[in-house]
N, C-alpha and C. Protein backbone atom coordinates (compact mmCIF):
# COMPACT_ATOMS: atom_id res chain seq x y z
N UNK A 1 47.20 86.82 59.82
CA UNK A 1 47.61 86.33 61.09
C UNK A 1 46.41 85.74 61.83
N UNK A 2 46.83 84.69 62.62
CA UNK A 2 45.62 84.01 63.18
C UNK A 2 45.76 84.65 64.90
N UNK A 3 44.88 84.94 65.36
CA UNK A 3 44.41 85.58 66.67
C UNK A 3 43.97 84.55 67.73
N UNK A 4 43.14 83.63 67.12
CA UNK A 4 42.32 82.17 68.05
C UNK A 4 42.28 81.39 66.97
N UNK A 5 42.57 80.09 67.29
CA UNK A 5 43.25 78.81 66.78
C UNK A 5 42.33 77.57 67.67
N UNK A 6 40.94 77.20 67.54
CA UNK A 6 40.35 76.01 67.53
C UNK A 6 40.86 75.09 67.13
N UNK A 7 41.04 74.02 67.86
CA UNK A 7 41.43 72.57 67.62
C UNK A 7 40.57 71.26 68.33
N UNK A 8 40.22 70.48 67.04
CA UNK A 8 38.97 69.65 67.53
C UNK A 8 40.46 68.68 67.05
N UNK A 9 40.67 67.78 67.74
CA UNK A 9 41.66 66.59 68.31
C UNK A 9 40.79 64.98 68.26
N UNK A 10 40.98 64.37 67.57
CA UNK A 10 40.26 62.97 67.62
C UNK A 10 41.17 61.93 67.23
N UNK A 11 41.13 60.86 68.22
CA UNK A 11 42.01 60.32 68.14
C UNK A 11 42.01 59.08 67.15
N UNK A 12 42.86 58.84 66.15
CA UNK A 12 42.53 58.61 64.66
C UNK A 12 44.03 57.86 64.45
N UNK A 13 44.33 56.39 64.02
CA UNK A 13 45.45 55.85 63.48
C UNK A 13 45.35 56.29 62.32
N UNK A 14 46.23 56.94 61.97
CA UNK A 14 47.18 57.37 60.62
C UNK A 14 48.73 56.63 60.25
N UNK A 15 48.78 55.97 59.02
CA UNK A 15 50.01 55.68 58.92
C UNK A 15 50.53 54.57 60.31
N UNK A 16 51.31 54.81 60.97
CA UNK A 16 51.96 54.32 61.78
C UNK A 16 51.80 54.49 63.25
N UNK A 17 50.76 55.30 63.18
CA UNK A 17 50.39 55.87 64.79
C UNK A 17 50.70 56.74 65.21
N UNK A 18 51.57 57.80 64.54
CA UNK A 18 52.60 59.11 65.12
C UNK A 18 51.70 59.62 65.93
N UNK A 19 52.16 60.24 66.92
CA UNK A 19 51.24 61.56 67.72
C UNK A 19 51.74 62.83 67.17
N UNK A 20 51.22 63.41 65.96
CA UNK A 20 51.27 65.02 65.76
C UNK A 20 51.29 66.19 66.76
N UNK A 21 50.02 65.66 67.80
CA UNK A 21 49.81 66.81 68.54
C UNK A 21 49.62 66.23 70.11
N UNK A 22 51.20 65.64 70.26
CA UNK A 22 51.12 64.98 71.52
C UNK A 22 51.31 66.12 72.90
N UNK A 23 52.12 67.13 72.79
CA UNK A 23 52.07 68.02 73.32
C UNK A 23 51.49 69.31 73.45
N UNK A 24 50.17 69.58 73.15
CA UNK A 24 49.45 70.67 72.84
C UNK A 24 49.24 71.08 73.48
N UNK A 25 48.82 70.68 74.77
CA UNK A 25 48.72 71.29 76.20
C UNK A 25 49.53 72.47 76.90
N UNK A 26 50.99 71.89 76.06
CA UNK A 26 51.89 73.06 76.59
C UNK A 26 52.22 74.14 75.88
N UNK A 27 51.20 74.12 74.57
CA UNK A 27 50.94 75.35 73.74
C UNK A 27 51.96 75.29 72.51
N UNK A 28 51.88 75.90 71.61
CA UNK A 28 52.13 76.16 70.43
C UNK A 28 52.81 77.85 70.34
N UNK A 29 54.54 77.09 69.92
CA UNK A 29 55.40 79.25 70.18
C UNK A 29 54.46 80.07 69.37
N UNK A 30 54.36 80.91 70.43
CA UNK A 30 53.50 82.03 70.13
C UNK A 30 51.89 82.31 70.45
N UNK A 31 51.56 80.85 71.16
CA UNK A 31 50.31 80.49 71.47
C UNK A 31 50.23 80.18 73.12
N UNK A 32 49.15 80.34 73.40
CA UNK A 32 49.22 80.15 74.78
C UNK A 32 47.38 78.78 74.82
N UNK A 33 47.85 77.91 75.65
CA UNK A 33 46.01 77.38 75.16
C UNK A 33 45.28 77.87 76.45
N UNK A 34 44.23 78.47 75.95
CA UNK A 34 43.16 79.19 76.75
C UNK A 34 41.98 78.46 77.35
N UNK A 35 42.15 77.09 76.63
CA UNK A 35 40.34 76.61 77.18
C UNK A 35 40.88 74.89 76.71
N UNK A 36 40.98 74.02 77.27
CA UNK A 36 40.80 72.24 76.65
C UNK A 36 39.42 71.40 77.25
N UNK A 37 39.09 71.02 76.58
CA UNK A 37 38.08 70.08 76.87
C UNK A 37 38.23 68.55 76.37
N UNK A 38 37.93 67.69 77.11
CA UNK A 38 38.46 66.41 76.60
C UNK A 38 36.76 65.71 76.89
N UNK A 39 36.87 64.96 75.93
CA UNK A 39 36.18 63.15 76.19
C UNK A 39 36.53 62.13 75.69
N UNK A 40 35.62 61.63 75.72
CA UNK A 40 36.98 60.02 75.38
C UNK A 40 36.90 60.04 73.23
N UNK A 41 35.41 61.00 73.06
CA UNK A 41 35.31 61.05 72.03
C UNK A 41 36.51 61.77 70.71
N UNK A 42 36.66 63.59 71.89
CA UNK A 42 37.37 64.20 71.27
C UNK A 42 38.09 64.72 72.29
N UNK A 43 39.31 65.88 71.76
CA UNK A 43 39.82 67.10 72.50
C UNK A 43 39.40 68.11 71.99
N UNK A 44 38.85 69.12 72.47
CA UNK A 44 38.93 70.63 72.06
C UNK A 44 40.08 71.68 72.46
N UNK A 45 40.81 71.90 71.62
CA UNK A 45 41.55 73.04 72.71
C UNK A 45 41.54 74.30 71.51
N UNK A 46 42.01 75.34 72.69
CA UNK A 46 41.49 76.89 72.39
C UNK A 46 42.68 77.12 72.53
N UNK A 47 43.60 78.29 71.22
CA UNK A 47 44.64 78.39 71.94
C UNK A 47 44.67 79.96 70.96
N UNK A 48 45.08 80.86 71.40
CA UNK A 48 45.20 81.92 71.74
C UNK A 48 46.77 82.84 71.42
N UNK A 49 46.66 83.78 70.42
CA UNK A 49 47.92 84.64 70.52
C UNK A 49 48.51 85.46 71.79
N UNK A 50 49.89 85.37 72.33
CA UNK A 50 50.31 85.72 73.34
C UNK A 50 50.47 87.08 73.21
């Protein structure tokens, strides 16, 4: 089981452009995100078992 869940986010055309992780902000069931950091480079987000 994962406890803390790092996510380094860069924004990257794949395929067709989909957004995978367009909503991450509002967390992942079962996750709550604890910490985001943005630049234009990357996202970091921290997300956390509830």
């Amino acid at each position: 089981m994962v406890d803390e869940l790092h996510l380094a986010i860069v924004p990257l055309l794949v395929g067709r452009g989909e957004r995978l992780l367009d909503h991450v902000a509002e967390g992942i069931e079962g996750y709550r995100v604890a910490e985001m950091v943005s630049s234009p480079a990357a996202t970091h987000a921290l997300l956390v078992r509830r």
